[in-house]
C-alpha atoms as a PDB file:
ATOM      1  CA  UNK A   1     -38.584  -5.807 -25.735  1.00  0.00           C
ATOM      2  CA  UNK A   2     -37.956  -6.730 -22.010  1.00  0.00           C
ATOM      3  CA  UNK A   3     -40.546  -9.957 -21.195  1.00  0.00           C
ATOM      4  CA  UNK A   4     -43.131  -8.813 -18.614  1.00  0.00           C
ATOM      5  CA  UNK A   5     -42.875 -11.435 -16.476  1.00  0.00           C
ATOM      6  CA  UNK A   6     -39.485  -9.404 -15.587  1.00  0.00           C
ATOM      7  CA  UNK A   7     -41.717  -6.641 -14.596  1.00  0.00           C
ATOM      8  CA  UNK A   8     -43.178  -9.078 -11.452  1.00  0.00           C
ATOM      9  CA  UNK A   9     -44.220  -7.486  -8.376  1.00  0.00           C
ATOM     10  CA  UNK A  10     -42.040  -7.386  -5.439  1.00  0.00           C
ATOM     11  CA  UNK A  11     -44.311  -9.395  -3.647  1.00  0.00           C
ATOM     12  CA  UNK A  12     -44.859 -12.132  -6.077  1.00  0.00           C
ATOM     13  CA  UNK A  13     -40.397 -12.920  -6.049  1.00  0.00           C
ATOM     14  CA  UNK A  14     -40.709 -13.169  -2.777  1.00  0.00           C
ATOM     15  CA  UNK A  15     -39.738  -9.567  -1.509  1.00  0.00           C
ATOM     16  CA  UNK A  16     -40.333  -7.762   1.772  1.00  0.00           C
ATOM     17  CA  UNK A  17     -41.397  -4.260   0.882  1.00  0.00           C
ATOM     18  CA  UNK A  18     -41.317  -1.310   3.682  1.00  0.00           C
ATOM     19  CA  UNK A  19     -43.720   1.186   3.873  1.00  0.00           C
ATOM     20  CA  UNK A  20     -43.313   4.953   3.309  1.00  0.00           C
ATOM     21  CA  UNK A  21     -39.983   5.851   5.852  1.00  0.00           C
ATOM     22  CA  UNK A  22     -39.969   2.551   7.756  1.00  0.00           C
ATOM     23  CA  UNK A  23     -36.344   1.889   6.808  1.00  0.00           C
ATOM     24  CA  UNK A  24     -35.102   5.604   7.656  1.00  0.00           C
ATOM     25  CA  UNK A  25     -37.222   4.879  11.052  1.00  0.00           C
ATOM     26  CA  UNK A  26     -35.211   1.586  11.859  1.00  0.00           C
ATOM     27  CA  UNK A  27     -32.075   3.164  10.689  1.00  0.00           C
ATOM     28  CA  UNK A  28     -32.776   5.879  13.814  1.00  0.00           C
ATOM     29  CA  UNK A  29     -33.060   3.511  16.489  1.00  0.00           C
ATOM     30  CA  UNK A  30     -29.331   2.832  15.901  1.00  0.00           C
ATOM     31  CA  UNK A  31     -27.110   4.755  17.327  1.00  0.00           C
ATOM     32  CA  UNK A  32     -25.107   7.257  14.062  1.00  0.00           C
ATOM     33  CA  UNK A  33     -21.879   6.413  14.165  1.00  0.00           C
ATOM     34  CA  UNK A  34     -19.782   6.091  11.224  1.00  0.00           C
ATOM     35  CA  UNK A  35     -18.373   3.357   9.481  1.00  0.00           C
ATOM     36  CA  UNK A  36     -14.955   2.730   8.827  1.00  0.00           C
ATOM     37  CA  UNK A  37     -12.852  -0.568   7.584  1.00  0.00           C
ATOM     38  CA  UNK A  38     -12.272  -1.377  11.396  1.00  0.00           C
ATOM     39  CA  UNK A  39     -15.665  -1.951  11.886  1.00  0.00           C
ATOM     40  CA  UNK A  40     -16.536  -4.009   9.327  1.00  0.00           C
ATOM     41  CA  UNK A  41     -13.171  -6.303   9.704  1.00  0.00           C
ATOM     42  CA  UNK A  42     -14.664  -8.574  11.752  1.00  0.00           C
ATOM     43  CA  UNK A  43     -17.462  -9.371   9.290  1.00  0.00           C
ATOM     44  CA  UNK A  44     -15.006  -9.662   6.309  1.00  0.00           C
ATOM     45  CA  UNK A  45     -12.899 -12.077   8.083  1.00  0.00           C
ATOM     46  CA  UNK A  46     -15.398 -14.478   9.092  1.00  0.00           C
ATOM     47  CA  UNK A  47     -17.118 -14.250   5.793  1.00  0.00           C
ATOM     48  CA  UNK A  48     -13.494 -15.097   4.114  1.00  0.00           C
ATOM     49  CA  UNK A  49     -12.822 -17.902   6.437  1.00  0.00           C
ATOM     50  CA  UNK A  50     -16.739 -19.382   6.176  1.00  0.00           C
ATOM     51  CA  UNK A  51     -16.127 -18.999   2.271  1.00  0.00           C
ATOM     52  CA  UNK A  52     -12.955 -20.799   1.680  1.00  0.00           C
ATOM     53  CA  UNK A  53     -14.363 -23.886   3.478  1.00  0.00           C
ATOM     54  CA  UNK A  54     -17.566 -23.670   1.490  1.00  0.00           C
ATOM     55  CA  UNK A  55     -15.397 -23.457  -1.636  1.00  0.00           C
ATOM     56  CA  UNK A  56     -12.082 -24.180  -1.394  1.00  0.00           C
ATOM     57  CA  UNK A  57     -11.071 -24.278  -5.403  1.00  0.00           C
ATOM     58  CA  UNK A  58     -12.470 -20.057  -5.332  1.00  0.00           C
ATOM     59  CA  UNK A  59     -10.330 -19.631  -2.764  1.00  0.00           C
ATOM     60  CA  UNK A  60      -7.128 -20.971  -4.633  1.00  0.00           C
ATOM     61  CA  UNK A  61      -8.477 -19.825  -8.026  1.00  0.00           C
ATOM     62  CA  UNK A  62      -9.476 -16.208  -6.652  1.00  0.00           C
ATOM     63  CA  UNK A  63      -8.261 -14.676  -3.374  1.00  0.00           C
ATOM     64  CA  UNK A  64      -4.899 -16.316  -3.194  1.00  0.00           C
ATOM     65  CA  UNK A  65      -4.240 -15.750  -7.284  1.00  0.00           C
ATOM     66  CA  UNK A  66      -5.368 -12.196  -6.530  1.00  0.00           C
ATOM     67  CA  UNK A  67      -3.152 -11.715  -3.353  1.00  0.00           C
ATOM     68  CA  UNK A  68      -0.169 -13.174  -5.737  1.00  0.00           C
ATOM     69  CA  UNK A  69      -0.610 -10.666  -8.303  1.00  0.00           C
ATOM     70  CA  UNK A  70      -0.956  -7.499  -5.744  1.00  0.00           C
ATOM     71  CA  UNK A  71       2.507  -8.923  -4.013  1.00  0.00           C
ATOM     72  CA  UNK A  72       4.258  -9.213  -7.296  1.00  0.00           C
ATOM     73  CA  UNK A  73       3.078  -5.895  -8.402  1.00  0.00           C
ATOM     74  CA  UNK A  74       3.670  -4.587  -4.917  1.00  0.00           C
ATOM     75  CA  UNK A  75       6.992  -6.571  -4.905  1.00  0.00           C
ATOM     76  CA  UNK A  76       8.221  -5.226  -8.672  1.00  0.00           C
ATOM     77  CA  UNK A  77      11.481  -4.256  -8.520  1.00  0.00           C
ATOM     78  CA  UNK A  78      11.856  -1.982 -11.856  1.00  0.00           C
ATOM     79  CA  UNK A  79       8.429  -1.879 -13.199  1.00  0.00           C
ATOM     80  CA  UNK A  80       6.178   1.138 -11.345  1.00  0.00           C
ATOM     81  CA  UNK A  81       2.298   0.218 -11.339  1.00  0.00           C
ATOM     82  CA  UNK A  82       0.617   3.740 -12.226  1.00  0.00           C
ATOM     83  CA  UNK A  83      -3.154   4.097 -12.640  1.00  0.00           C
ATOM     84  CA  UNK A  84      -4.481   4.838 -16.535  1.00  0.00           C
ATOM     85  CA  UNK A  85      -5.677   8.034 -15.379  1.00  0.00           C
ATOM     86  CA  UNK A  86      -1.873   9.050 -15.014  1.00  0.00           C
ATOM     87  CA  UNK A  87      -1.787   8.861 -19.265  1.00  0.00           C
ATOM     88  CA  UNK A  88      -1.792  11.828 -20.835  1.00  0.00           C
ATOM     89  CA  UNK A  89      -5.301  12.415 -22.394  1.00  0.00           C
ATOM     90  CA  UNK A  90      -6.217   9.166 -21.812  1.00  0.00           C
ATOM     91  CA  UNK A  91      -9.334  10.597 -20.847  1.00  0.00           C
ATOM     92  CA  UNK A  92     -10.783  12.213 -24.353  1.00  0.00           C
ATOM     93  CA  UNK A  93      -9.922   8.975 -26.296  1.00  0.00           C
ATOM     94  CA  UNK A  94     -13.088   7.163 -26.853  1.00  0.00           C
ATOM     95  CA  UNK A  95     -12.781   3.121 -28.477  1.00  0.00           C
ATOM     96  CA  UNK A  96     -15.056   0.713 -29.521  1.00  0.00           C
ATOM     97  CA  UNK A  97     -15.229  -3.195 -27.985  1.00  0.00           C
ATOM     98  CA  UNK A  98     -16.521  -5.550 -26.413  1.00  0.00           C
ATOM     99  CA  UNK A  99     -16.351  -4.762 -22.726  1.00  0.00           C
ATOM    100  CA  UNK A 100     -15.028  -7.729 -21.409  1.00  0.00           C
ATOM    101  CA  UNK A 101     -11.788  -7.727 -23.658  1.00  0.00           C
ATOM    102  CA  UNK A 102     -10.891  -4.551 -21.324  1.00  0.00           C
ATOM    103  CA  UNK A 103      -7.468  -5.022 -21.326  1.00  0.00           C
ATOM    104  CA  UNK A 104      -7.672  -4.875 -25.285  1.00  0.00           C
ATOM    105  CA  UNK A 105      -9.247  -1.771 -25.440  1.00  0.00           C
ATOM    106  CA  UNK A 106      -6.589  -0.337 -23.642  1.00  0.00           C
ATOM    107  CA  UNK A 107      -4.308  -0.903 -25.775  1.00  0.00           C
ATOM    108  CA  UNK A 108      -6.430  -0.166 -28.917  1.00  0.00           C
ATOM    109  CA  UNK A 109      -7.019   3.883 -26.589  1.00  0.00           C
ATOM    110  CA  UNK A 110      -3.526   3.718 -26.206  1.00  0.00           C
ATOM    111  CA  UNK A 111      -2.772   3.702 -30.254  1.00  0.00           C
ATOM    112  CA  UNK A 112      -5.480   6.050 -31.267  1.00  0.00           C
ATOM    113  CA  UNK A 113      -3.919   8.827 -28.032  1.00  0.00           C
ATOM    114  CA  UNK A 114      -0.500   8.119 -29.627  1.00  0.00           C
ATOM    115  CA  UNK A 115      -1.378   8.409 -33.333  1.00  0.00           C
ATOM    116  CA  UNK A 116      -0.045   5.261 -34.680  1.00  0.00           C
ATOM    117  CA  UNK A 117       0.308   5.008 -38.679  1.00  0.00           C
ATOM    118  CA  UNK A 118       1.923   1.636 -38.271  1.00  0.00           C
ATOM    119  CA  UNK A 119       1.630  -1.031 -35.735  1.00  0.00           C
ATOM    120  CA  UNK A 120       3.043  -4.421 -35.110  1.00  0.00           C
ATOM    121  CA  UNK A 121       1.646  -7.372 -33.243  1.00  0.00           C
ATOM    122  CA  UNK A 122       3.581 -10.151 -31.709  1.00  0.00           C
ATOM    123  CA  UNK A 123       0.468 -13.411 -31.072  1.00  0.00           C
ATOM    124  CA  UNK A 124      -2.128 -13.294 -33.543  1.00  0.00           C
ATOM    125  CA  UNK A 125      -4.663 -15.500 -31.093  1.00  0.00           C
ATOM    126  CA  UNK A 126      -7.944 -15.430 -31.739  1.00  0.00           C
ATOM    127  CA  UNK A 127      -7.137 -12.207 -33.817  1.00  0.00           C
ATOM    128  CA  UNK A 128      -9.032  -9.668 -31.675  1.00  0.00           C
ATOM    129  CA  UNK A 129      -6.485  -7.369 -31.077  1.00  0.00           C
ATOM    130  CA  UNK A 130      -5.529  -7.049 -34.368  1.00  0.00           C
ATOM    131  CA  UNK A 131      -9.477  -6.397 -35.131  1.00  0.00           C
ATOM    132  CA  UNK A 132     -10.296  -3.862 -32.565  1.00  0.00           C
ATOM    133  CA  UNK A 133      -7.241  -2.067 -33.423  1.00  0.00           C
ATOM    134  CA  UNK A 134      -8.285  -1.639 -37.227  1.00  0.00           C
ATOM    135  CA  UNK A 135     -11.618  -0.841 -36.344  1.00  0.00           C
ATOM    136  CA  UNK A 136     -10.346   2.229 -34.423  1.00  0.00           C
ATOM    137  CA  UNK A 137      -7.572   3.464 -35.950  1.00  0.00           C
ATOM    138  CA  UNK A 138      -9.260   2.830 -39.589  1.00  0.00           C
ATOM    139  CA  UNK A 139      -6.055   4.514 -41.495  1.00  0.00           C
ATOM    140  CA  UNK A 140      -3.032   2.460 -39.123  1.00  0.00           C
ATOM    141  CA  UNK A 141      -1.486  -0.508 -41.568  1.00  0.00           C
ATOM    142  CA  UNK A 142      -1.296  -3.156 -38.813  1.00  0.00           C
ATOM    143  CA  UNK A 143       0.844  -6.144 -39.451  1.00  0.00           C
ATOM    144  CA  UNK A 144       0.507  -9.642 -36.952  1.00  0.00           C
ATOM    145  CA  UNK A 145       2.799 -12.061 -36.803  1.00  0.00           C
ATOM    146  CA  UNK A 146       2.487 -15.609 -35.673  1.00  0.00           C
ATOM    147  CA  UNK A 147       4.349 -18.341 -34.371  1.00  0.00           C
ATOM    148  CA  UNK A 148       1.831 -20.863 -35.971  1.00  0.00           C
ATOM    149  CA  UNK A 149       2.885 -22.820 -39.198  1.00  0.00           C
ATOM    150  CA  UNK A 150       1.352 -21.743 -42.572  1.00  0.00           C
ATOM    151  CA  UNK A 151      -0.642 -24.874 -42.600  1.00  0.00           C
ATOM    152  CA  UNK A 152      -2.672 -24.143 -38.980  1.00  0.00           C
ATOM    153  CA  UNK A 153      -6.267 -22.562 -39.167  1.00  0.00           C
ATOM    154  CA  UNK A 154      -5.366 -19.008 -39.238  1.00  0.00           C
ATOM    155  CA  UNK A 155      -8.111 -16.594 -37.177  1.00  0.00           C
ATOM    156  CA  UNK A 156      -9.946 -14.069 -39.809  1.00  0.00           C
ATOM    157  CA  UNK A 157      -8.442 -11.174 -40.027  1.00  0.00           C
ATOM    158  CA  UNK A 158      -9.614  -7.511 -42.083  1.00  0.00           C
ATOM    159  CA  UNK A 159      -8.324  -7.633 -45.257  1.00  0.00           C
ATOM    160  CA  UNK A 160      -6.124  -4.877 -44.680  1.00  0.00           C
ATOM    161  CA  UNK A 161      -3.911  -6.580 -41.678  1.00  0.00           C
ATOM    162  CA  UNK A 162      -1.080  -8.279 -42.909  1.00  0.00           C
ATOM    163  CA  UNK A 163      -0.629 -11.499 -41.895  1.00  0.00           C
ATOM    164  CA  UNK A 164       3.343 -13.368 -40.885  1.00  0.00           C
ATOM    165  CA  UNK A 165       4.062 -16.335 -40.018  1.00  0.00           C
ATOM    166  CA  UNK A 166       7.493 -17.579 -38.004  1.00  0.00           C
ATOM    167  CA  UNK A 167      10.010 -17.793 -35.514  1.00  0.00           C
ATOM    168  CA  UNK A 168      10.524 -14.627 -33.757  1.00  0.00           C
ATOM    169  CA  UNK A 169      13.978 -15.914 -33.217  1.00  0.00           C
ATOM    170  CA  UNK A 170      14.744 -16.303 -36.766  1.00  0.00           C
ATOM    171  CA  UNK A 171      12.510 -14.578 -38.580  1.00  0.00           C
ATOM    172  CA  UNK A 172      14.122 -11.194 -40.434  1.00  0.00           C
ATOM    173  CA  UNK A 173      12.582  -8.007 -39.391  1.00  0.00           C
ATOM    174  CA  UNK A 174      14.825  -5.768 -40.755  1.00  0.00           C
ATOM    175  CA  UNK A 175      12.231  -4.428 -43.247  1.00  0.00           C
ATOM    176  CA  UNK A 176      10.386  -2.834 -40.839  1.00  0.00           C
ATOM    177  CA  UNK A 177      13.241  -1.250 -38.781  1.00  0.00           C
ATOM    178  CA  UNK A 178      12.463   1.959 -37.109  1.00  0.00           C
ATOM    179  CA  UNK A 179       9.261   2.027 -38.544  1.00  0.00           C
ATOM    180  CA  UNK A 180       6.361   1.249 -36.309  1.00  0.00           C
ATOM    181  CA  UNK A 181       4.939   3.527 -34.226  1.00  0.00           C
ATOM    182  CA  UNK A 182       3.597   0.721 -31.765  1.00  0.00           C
ATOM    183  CA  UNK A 183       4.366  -2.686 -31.035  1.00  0.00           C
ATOM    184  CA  UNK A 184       2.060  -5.110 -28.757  1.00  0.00           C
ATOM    185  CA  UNK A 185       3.625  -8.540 -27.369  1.00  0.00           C
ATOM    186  CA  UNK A 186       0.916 -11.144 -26.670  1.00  0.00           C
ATOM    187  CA  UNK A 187       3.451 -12.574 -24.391  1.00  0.00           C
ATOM    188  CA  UNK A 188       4.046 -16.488 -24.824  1.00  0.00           C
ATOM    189  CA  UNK A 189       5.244 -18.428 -21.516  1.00  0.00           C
ATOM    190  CA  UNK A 190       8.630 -19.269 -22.404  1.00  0.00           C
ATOM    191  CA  UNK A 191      11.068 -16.739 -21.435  1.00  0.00           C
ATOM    192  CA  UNK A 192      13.306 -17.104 -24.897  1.00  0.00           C
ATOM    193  CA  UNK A 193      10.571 -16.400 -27.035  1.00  0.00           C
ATOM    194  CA  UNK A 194       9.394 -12.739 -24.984  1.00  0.00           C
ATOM    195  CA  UNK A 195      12.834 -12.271 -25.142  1.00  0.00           C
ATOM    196  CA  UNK A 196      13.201 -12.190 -29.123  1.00  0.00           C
ATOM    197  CA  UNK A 197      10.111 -10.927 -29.482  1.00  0.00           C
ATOM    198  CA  UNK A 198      10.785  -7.923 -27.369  1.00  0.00           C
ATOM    199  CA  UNK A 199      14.144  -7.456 -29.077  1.00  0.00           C
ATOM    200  CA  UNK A 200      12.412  -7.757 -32.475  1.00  0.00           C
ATOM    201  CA  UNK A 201       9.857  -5.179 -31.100  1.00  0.00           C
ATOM    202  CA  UNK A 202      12.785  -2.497 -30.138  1.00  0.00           C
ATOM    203  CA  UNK A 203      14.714  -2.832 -33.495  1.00  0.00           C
ATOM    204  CA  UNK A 204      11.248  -2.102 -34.941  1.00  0.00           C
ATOM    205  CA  UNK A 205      10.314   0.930 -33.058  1.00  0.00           C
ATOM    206  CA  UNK A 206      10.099   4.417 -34.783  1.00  0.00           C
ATOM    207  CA  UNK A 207      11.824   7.684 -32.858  1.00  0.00           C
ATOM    208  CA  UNK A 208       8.647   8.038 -30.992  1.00  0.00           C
ATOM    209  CA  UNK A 209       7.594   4.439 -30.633  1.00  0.00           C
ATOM    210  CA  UNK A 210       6.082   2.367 -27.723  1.00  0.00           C
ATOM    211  CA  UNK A 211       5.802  -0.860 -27.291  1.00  0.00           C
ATOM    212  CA  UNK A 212       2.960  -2.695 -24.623  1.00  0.00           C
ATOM    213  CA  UNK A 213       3.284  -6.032 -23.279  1.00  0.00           C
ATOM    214  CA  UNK A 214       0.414  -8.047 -22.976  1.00  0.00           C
ATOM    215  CA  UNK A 215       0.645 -10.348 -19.646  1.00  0.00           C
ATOM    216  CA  UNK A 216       2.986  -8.868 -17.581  1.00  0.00           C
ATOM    217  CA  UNK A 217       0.808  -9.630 -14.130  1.00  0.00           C
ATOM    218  CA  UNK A 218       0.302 -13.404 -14.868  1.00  0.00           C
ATOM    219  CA  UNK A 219       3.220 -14.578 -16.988  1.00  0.00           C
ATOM    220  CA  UNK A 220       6.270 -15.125 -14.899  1.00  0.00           C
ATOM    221  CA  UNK A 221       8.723 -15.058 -17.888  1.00  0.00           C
ATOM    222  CA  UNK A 222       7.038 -11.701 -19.042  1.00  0.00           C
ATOM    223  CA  UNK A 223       7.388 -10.261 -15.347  1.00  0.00           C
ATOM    224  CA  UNK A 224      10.841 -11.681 -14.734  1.00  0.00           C
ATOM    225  CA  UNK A 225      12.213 -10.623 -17.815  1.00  0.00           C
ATOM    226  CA  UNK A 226      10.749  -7.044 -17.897  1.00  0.00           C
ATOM    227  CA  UNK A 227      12.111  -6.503 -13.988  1.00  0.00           C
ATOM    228  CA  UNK A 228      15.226  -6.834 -15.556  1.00  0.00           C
ATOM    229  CA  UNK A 229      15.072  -5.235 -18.186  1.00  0.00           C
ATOM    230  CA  UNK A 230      13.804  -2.161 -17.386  1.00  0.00           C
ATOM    231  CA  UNK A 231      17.046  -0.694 -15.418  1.00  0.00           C
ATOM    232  CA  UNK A 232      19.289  -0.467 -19.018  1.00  0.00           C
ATOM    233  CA  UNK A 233      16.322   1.337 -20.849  1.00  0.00           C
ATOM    234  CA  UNK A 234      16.453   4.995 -21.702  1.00  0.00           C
ATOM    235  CA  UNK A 235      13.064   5.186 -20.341  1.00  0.00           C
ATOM    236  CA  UNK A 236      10.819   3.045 -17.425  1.00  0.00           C
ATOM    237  CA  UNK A 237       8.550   0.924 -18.000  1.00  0.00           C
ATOM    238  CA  UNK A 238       5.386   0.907 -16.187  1.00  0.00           C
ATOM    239  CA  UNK A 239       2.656  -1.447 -15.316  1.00  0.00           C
ATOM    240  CA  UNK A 240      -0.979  -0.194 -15.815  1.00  0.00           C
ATOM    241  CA  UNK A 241      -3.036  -1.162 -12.412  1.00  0.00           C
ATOM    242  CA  UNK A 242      -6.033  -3.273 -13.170  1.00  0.00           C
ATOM    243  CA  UNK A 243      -4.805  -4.420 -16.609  1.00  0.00           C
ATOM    244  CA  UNK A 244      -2.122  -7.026 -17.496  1.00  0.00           C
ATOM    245  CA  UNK A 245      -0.169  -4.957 -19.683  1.00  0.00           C
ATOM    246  CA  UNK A 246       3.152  -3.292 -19.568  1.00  0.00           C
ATOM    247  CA  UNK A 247       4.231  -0.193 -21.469  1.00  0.00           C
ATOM    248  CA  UNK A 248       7.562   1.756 -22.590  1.00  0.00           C
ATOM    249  CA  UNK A 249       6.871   4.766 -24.773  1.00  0.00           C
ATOM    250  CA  UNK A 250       9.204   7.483 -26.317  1.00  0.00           C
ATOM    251  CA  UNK A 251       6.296   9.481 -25.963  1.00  0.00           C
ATOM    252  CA  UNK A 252       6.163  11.520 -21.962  1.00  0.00           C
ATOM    253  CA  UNK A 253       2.632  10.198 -21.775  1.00  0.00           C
ATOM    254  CA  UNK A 254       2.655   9.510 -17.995  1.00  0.00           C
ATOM    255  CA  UNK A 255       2.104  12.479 -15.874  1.00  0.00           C
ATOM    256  CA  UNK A 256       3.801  13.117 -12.459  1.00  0.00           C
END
């Protein structure tokens, strides 16, 4: 039950209410005119520059990280950004989450549009990928394997995921050749081990596989490696805009 002290009156936190059409009245001594980005360019830029001297770290940690990741995306030379609306049905899956994990549920929509039976994860983390994708896709087998030693505290997993341990670059996968239906790369930082992972993850893939990389806007190996990549694929791969993830797919789920 919400606390009433919530339900204060405006007056009491301090707020200036306006009587019956006071506002609309103040709003009509102005002159109409609309209101387009020039306009309000002078306001954003002084607000920027008052900002970053008021907090500088923001201004590294935010704007300039953001800028970084528009120019690389921008900048891409193989790897087209397309919005998720441009999936094919995207728009009638429905998955359960936690809403901050968005990126995750992505890929967990992604599975359930394609229909995945079996799926393979590359970076077990904290295990919530591997969770949210058994949770919607209740029937998938789902195995995640882990670069961690048997001996390290393993996340808890449903008791239906299998769990692998190893090197990606030694590690056999031939026993699951051609057979999953998606694979998803929790990409590490070091460009040797995306590379065997991602190799691994083709060798794996069924005839209609696909295969999403998780990272591609903020790991440099990922986004290096996948730039060049993608020109000796049978198919592109594309970058999903306001996610970090990466996607090729045997499937023609991208529209136009």
């Amino acid at each position: 039950m919400v606390q009433d002290s919530v339900w204060e009156r405006p007056q009491e936190r301090g707020v200036i209410t306006l009587g019956h059409g006071v506002l609309m009245n103040a709003f009509k001594a102005t002159r109409a005119e609309p209101i387009g980005n020039l306009r309000i360019v002078p306001g954003v830029l002084a607000g920027a520059l008052r900002n970053s001297f008021a907090d500088p770290q923001d201004l590294r940690r935010g704007f300039l990280r953001t800028v970084w990741i528009e120019l690389k995306r921008f900048g891409a030379r193989n790897v087209r950004t397309v919005e998720l609306t441009r999936v094919r049905g995207i728009h009638r899956v429905s998955v359960e989450g936690p809403v901050v994990r968005h990126g995750l549920l992505v890929v967990s929509a992604l599975a359930a549009l394609l229909e995945c039976e079996r799926i393979f994860e590359f970076g077990t983390s904290d295990g919530e990928t591997s969770r949210l994708l058994a949770r919607n896709l209740p029937t998938a087998e789902i195995y995640s394997f882990d670069a961690s030693a048997e001996g390290d505290s393993p996340p808890t997993l449903d008791a239906r995921i299998a769990k692998l341990n190893g090197d990606s670059e030694t590690y056999d996968f031939l026993p699951y050749s051609g057979t999953m239906d998606l694979v998803h790369i929790d990409a590490s930082r070091r460009f040797r081990s995306v590379r065997a992972d991602t190799d691994a993850a083709f060798g794996m893939l069924s005839e209609l596989g696909s295969i999403i990389w998780y990272g591609y806007s903020h790991q440099p190996a990922l986004y290096g490696f996948l730039n060049a990549l993608a020109p000796i694929l049978d198919r592109p791969i594309y970058h999903l805009a306001g996610t970090r993830l990466a996607v090729y797919s045997r499937w023609d789920i991208f529209a136009g």
